[in-house]
Structure formats: C-alpha cells, structure tokens
Protein backbone atom coordinates (compact mmCIF):
# COMPACT_ATOMS: atom_id res chain seq x y z
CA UNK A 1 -12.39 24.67 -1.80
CA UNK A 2 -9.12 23.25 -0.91
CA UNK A 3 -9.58 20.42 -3.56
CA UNK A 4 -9.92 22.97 -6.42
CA UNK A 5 -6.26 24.57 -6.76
CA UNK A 6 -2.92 23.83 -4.59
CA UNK A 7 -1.40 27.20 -2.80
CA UNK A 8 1.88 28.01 -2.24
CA UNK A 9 4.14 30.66 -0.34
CA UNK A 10 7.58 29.94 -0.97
CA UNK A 11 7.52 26.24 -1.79
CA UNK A 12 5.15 25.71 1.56
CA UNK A 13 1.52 25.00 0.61
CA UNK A 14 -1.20 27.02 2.09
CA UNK A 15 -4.12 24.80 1.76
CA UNK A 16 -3.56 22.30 5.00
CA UNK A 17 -2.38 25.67 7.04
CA UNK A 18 -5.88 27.06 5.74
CA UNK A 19 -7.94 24.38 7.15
CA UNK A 20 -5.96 24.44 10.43
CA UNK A 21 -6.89 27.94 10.10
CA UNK A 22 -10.38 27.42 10.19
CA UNK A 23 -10.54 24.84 12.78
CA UNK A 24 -9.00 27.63 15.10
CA UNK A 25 -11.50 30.13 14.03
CA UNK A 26 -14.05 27.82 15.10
CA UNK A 27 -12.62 27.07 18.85
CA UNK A 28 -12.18 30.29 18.92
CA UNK A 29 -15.48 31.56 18.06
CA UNK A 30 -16.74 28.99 21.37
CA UNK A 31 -14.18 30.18 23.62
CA UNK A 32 -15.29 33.72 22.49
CA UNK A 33 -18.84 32.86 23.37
CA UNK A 34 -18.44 31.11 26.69
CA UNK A 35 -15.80 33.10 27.96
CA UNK A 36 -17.32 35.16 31.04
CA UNK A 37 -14.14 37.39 31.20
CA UNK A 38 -14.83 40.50 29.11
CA UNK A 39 -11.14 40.67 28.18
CA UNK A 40 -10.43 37.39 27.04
CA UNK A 41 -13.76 37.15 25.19
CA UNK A 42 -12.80 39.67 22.73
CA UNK A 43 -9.21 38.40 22.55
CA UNK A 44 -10.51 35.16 21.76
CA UNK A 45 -12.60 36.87 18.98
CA UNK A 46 -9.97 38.99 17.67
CA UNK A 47 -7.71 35.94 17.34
CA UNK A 48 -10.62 34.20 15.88
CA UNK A 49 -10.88 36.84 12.96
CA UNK A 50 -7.05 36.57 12.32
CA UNK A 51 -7.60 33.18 11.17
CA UNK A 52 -10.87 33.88 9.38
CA UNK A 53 -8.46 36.61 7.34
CA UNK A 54 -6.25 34.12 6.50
CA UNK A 55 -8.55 31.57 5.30
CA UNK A 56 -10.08 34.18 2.98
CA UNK A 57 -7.05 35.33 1.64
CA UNK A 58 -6.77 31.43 0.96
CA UNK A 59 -10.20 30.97 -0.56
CA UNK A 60 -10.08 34.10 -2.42
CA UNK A 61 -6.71 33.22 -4.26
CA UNK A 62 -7.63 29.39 -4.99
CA UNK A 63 -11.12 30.63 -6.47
CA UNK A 64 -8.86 33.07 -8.70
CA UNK A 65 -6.42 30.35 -9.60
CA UNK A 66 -9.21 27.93 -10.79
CA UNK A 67 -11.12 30.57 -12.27
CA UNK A 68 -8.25 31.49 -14.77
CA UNK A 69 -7.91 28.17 -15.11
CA UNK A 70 -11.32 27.48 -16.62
CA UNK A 71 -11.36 30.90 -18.24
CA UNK A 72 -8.05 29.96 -20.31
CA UNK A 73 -10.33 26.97 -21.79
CA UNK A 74 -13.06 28.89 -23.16
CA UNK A 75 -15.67 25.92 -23.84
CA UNK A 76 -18.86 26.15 -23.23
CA UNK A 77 -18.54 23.57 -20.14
CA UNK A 78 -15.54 25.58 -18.96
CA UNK A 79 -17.38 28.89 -19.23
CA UNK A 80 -20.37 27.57 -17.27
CA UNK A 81 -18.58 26.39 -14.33
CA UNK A 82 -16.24 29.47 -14.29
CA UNK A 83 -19.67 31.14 -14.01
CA UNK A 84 -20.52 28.76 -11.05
CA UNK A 85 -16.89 29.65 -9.48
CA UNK A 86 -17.79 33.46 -9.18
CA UNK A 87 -21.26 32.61 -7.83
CA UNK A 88 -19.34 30.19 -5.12
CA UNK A 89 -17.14 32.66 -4.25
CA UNK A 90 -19.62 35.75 -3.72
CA UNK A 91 -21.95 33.17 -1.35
CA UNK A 92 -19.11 31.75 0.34
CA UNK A 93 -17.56 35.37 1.42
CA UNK A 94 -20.60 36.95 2.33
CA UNK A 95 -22.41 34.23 4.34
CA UNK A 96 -19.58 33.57 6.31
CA UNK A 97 -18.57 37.64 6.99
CA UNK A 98 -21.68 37.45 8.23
CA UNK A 99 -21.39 35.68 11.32
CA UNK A 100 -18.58 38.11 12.90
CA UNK A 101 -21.23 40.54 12.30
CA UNK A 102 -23.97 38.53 14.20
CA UNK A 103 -21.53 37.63 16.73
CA UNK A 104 -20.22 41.71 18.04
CA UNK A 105 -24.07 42.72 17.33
CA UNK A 106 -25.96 40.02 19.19
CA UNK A 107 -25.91 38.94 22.96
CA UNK A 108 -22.76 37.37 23.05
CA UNK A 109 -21.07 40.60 22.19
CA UNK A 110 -22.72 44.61 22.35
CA UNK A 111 -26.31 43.59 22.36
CA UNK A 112 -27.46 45.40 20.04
CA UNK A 113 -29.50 42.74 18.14
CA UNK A 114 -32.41 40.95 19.40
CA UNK A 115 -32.05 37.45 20.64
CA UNK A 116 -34.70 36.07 18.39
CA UNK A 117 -33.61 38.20 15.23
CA UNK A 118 -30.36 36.97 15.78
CA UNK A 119 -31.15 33.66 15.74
CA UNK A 120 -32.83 34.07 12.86
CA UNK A 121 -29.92 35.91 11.05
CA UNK A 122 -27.63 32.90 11.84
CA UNK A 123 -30.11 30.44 10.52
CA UNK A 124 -30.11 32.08 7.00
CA UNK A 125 -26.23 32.92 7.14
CA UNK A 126 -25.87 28.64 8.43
CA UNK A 127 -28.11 27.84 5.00
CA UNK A 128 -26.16 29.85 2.73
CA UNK A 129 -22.59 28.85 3.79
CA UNK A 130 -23.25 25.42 3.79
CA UNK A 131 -26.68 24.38 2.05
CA UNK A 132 -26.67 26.54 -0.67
CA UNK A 133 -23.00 26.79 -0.95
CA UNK A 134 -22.14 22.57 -0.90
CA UNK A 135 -25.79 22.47 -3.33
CA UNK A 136 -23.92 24.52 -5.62
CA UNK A 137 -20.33 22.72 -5.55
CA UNK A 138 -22.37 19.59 -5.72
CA UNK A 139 -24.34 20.34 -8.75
CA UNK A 140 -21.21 21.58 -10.57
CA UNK A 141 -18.81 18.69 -9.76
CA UNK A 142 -21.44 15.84 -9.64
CA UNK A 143 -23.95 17.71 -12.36
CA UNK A 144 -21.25 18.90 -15.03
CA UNK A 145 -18.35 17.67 -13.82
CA UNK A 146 -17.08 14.45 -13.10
CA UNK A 147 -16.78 14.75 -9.51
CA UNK A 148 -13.73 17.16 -9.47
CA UNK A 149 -12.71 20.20 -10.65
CA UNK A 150 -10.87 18.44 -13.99
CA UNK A 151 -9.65 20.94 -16.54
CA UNK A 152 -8.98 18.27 -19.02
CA UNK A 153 -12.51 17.59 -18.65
CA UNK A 154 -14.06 20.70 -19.51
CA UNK A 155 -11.83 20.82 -22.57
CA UNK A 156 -13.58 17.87 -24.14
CA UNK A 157 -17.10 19.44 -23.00
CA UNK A 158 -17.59 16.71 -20.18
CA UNK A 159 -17.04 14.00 -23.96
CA UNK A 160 -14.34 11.43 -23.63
CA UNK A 161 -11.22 12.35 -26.21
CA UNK A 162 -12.06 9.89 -28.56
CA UNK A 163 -15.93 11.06 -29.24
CA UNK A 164 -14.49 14.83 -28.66
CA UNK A 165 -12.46 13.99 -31.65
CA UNK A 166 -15.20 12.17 -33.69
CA UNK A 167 -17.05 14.96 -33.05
CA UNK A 168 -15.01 17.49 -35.00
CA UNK A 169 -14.66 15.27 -37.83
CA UNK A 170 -18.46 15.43 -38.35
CA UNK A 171 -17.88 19.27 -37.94
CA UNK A 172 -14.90 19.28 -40.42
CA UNK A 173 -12.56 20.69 -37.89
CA UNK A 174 -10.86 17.78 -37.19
CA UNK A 175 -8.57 15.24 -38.78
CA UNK A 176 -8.48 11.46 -39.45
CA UNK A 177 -4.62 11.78 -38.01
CA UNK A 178 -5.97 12.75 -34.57
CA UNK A 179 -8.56 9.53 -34.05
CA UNK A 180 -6.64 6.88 -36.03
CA UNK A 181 -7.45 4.84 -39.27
CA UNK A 182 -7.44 2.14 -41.36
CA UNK A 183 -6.25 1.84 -44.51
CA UNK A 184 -9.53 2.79 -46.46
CA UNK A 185 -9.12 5.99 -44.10
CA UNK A 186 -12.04 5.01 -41.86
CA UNK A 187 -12.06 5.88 -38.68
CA UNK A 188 -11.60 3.02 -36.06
CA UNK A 189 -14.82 1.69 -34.59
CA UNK A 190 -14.02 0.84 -30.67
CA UNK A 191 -16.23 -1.00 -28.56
CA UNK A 192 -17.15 0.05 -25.50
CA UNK A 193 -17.11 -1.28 -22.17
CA UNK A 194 -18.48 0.84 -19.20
CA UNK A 195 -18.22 3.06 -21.24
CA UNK A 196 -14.38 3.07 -22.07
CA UNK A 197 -13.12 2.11 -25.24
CA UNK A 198 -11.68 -1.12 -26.61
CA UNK A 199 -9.01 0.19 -28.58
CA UNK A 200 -7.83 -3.37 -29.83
CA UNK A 201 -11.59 -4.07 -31.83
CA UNK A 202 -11.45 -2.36 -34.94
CA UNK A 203 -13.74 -2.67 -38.40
C-alpha cells in the first residue's frame, strides 16, 4: 500500500510512521494476548487499536489518492485497475477490522466465541488480508501493470509511447509530428531490442 501514493502532514510523510504503526499494533496485539493481568491486557489492546486507526486513516487516504489518480486518466487500463483499487480497499478494511472483533469475542478477551469457531474465523480473516488481498495487488501490478502502480503507464494502455502513438495514426487521431518522419512523411521504422527501440535505425 505504502508503494502506491506518498502521504504527507505538514511536509512530514506518513507512510514510514504508518508502517511503524503497524508493527506496534502487532506487539501489541501479543502483549494483549499473553498478558495475564486483566488491566494491562486491555490497555495493551486499546493501544493496539490506536495504531490500527492510524494506519487506516493511512491506507484509506493513499487508496483515495491513487484512485483519483487513475480516475483522472480515464483509459481503459486506468479504469480497470481503479476498479481493482476499490476492490483492494473494501478486502483490506474489512478482513483486517475483523480481527479486533475475533480478538474481544474469543478466549483471549469476553469469551463469547467458541475456541474452534474462532479459530476458524481467523483462518478466513488471515486468507483474505493477505492471500486474497497480495493475489489481487499481484495480479494488477504484475498482470496489467508493470510491476508498480505507474500512471504514465496506464496512459499508454500498458503500450510503449512510440506504438501508443503509431497506434492513433492508424486510428486517425494522431499526427506524423508526434512520432517523427522522414522526408517522404513516413513514419520512422525503429528496431527493437528487448523490446526498446533503436531510435538511430531508420528506413
């Protein structure tokens, strides 16, 4: 999350604080659980979900930030993966609210919950805040992306410039101005190598 949009409150940026943040929240959550002192075990918790807060407020904001960001592009690449973004965002939230929930309900807090459905309640909220959740960031960086969240890159539909340009000539929206040509006003023909262009090899 922290790799999609930088954070800032008054010139200091929020994303490091956020995963210090969450570090907390997780010694936290331990000392919580094997705490035997009733007192500190809910202090310890309470604390805890201070820093969960924060890193929400965090999330939430970045996912907004980078879902503008792709909105303002308004390709078909860009739409997708602002699609992806709100789907992120509603597993992300929910799956982990959910083990706060597990945690005051089950044995380590009223005991309310049965052990074993419990157990089985963290299992599904563990696969959904991290299987599904990194299957889905992987698929969209690795599957339509180029391995980051690159706005340039959705502009040109996941194309390099130079075939994003070629390809509105063919569609008529484009101009001969924008790829280069040669004097008979045909477009330059570039090798490519790895798949980057040779800019010097022309017809």
């Amino acid at each position: 999350v922290s790799a999609m949009a930088l954070i800032k409150w008054k010139s200091i940026p929020l994303n490091s604080m956020m995963i210090a943040a969450s570090l907390i929240r997780v010694v936290m959550g331990i000392t919580a659980t094997i705490t035997p002192n009733d007192k500190l075990k809910w202090m310890f918790f309470f604390f805890g979900l201070t820093m969960l807060a924060f890193e929400y407020f965090c999330v939430f904001t970045i996912f907004s930030i980078t879902m503008t960001d792709f909105g303002e592009i308004d390709t078909p690449l860009a739409r997708f993966v602002g699609g992806r973004l709100k789907t992120m965002r509603v597993v992300f939230h929910t799956a982990w609210t959910t083990f706060p929930i597990l945690w005051v309900l089950s044995s380590t807090g009223l005991c309310v919950l049965d052990e074993n459905i419990s157990s089985v309640c963290y299992m599904l909220a563990d696969a959904a805040c991290k299987n599904m959740y990194g299957l889905i960031l992987w698929n969209t960086t690795w599957g339509h992306l180029n391995g980051k969240w690159d706005r340039e890159y959705a502009k040109t539909n996941g194309k390099p410039p130079e075939e994003e340009e070629m390809t509105k000539l063919e569609d008529g929206t484009g101009t001969f101005a924008k790829t280069g040509s040669d004097a008979s006003g045909k477009p330059d023909s570039k090798l490519k190598v790895f798949g980057r262009p040779m800019s010097s090899i022309r017809r």
